[in-house]
N, C-alpha and C. Protein backbone atom coordinates (compact mmCIF):
# COMPACT_ATOMS: atom_id res chain seq x y z
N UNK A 1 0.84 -1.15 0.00
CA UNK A 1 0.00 0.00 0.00
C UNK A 1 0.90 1.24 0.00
N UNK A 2 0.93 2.13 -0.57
CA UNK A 2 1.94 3.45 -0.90
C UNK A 2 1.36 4.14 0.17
N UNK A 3 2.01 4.95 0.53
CA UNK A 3 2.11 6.07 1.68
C UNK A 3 1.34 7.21 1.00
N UNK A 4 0.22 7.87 1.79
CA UNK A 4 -0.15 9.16 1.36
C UNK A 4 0.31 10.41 1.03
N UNK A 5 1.21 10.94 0.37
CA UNK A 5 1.70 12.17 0.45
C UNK A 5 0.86 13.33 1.81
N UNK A 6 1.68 13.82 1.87
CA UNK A 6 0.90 15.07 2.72
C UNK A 6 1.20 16.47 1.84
N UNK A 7 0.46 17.05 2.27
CA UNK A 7 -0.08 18.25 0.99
C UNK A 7 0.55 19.41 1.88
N UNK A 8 1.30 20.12 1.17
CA UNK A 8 1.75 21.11 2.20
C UNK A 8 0.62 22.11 2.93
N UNK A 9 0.59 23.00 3.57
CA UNK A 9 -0.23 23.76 4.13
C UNK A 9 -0.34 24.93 3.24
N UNK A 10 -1.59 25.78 3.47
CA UNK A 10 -1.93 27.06 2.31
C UNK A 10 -0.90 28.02 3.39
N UNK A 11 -0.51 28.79 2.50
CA UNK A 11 -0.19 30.02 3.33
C UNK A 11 -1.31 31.04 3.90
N UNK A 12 -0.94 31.71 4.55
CA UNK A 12 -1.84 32.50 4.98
C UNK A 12 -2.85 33.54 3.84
N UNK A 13 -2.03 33.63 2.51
CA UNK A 13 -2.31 34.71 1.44
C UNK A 13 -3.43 33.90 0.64
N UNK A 14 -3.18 32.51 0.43
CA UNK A 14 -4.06 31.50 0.07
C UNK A 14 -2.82 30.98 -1.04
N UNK A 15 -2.05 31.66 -1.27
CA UNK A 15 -1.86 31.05 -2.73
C UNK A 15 -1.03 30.04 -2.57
N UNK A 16 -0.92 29.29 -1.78
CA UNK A 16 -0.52 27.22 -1.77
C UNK A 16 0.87 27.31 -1.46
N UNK A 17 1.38 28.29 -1.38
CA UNK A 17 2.94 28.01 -0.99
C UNK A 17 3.35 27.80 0.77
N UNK A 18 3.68 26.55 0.22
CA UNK A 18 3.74 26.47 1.63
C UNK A 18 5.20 27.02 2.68
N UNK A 19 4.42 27.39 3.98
CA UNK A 19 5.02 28.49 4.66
C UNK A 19 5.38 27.68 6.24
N UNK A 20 6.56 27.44 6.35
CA UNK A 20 6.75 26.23 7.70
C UNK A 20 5.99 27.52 9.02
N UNK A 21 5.40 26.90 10.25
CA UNK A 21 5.04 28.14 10.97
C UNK A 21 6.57 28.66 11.92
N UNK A 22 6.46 29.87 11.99
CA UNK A 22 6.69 30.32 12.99
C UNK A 22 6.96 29.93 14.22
N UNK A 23 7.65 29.33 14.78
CA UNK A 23 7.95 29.04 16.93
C UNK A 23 7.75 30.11 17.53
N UNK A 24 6.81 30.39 18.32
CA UNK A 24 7.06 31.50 18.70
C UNK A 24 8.36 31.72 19.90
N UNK A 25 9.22 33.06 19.86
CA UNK A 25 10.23 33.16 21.03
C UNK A 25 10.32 32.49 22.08
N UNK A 26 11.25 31.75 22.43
CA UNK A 26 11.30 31.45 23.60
C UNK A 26 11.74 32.98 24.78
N UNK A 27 11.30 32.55 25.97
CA UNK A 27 11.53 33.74 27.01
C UNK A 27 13.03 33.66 26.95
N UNK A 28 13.61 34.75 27.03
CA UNK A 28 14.58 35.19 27.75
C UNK A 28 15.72 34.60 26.59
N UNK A 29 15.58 34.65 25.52
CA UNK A 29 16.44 33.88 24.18
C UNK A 29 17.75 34.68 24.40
N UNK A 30 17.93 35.39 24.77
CA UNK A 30 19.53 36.51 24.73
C UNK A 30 20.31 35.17 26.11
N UNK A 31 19.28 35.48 27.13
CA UNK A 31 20.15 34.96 28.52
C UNK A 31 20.39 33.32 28.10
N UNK A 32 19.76 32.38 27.44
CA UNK A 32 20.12 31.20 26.96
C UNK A 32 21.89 30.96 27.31
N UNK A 33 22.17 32.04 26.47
CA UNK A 33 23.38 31.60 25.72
C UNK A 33 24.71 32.49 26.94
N UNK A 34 23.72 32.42 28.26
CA UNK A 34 24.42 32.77 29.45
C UNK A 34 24.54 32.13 30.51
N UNK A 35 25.50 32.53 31.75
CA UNK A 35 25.93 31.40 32.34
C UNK A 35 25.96 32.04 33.64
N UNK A 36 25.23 31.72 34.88
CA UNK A 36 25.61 32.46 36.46
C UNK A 36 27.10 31.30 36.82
N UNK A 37 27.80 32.39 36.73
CA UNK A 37 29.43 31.34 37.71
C UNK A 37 29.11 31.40 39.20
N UNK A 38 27.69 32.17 39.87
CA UNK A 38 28.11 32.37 41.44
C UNK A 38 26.73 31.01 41.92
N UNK A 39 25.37 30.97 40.51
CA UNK A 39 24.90 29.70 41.04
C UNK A 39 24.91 28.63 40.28
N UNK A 40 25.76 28.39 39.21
CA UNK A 40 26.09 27.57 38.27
C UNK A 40 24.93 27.18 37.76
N UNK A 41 24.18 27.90 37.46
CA UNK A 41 23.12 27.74 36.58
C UNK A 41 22.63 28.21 35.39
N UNK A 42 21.82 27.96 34.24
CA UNK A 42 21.52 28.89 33.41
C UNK A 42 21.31 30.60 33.70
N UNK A 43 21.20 31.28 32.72
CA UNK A 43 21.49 32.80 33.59
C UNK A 43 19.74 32.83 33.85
N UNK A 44 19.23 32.50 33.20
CA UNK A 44 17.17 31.99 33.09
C UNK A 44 17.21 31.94 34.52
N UNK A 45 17.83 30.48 35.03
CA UNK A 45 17.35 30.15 36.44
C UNK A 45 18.39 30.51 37.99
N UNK A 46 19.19 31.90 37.06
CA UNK A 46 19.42 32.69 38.36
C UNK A 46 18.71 33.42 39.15
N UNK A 47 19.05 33.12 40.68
CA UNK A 47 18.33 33.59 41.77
C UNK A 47 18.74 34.48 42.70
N UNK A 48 20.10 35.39 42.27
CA UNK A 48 20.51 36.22 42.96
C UNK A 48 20.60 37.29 41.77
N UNK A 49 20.57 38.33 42.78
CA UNK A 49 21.40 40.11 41.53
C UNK A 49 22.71 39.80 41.83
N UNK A 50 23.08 40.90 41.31
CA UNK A 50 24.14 41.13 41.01
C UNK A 50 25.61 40.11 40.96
N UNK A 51 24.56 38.81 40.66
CA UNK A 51 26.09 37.63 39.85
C UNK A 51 26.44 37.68 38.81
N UNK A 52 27.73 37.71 38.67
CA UNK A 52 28.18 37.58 37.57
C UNK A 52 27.91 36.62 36.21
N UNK A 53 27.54 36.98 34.99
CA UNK A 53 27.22 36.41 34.51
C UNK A 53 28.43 36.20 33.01
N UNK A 54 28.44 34.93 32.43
CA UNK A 54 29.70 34.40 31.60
C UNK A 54 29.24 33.66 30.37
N UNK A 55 29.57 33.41 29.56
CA UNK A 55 29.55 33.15 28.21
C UNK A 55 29.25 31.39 28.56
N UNK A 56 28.18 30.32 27.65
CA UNK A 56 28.41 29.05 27.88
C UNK A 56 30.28 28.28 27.54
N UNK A 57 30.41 29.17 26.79
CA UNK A 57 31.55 28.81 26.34
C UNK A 57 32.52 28.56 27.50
N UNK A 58 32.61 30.09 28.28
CA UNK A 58 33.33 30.59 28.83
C UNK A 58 33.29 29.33 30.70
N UNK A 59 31.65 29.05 30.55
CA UNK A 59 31.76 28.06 31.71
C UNK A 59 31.74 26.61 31.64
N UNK A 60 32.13 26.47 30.01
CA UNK A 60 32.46 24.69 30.08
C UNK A 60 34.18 24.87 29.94
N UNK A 61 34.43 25.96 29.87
CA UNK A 61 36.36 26.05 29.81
C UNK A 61 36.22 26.27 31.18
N UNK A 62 35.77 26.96 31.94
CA UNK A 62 35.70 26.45 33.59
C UNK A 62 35.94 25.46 34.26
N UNK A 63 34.67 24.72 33.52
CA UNK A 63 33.78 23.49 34.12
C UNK A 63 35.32 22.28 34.09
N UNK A 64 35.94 22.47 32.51
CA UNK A 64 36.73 21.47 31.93
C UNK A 64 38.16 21.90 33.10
N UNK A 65 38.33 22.86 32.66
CA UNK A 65 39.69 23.21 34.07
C UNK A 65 39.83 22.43 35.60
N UNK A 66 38.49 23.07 35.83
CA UNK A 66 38.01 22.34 37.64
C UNK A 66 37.88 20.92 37.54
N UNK A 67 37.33 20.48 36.43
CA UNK A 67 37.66 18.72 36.11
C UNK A 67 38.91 18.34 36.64
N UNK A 68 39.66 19.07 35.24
CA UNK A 68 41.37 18.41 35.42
C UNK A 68 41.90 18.15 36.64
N UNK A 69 41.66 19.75 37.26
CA UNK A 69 41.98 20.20 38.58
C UNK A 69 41.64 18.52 39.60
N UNK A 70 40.80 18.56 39.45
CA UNK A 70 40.09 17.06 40.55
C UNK A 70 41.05 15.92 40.03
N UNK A 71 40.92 16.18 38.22
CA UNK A 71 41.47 14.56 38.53
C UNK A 71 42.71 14.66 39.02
N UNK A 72 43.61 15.49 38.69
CA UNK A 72 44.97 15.52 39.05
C UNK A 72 45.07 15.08 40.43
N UNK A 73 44.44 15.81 41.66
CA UNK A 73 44.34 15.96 42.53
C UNK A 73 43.70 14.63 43.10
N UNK A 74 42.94 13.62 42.41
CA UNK A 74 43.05 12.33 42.77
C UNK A 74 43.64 11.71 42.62
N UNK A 75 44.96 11.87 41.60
CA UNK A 75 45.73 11.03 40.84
C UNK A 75 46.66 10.88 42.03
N UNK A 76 47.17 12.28 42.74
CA UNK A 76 47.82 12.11 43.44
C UNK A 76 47.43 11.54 45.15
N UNK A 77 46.41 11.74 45.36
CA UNK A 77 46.45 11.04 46.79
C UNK A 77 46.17 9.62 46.32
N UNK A 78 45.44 9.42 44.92
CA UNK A 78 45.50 7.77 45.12
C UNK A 78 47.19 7.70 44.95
N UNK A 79 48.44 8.07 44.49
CA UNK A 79 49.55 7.76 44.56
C UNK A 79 50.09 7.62 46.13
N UNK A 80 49.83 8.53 46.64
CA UNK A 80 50.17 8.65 48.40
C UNK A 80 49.61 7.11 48.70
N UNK A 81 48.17 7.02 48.69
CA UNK A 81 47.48 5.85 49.45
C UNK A 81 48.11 4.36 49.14
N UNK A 82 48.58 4.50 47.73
CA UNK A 82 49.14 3.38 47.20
C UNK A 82 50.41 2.72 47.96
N UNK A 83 51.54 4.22 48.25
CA UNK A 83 52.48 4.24 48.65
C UNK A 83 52.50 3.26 49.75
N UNK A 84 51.38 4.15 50.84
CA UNK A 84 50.97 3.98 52.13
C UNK A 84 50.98 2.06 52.31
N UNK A 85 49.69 1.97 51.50
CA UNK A 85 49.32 1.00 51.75
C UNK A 85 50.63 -0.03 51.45
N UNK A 86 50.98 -0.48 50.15
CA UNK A 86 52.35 -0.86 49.78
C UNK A 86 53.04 -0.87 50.98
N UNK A 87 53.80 0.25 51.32
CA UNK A 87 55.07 0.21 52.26
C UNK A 87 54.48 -0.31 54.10
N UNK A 88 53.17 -0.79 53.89
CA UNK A 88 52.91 -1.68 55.10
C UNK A 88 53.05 -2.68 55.43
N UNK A 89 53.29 -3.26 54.16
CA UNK A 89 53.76 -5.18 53.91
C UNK A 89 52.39 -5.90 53.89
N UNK A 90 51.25 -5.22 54.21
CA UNK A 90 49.81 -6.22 54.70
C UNK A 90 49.08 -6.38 53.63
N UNK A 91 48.99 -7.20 53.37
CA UNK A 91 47.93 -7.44 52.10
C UNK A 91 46.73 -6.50 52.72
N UNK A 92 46.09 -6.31 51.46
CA UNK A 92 44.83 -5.26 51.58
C UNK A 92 43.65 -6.41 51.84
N UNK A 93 43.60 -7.64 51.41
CA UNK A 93 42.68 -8.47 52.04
C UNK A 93 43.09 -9.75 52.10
N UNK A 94 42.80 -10.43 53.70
CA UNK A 94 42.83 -11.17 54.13
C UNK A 94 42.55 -12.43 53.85
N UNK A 95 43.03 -13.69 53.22
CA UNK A 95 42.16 -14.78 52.96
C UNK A 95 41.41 -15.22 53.92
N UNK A 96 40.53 -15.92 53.23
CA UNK A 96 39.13 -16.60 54.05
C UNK A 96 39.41 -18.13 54.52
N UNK A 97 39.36 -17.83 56.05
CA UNK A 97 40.04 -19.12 56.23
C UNK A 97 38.94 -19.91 57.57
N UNK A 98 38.17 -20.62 57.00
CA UNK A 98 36.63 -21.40 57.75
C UNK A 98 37.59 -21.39 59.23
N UNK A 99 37.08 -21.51 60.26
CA UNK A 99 37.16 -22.04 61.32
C UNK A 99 36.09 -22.08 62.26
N UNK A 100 36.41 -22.28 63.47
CA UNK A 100 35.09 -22.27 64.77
C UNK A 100 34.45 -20.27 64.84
N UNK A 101 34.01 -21.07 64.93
CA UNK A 101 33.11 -19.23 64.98
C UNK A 101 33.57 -18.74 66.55
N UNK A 102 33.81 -16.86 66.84
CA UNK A 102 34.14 -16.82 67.65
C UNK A 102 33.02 -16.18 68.77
């Protein structure tokens, strides 16, 4: 069975050309493409005055920095803990060894 075409829509003038509609604006379309750094939120769903407000751009080069920042900063205490643990001689777990219950 073939598929029905769909017929485009009249324009408003009548004369058949069809005319995709309109979206109307979203609210606040400028602040979209803004960023609160003081509640890390869209600049839309900021809830204070006078925060500073930053480019999306500007807060995923943030966002990506403070990442690094962490991982580095795990990289190294898991190196410490490793150390730690290592230079204790104790195995980190114990074999399982049945006996009388105590």
């Amino acid at each position: 069975m073939p598929r029905a075409k769909k017929r485009p829509a009249a324009s408003s003038d009548g004369s058949g050309d069809y005319q995709p509609r309109q979206k109307g604006a979203r609210a606040g379309a400028s602040d979209r493409w803004s960023w609160c750094s003081d509640c890390w939120v869209p600049a839309a769903a900021c809830t204070g005055r006078g925060h500073t407000l930053i480019s999306v751009d500007d807060a995923r080069r943030l966002a990506k920095g403070a990442l690094l920042e962490a991982q580095e900063a795990v990289m190294v205490w898991q190196t410490r803990l490793d150390a730690t643990l290592l230079g204790a001689g104790e195995p980190l777990m114990t074999p399982y060894h049945p006996g009388p219950p105590y």
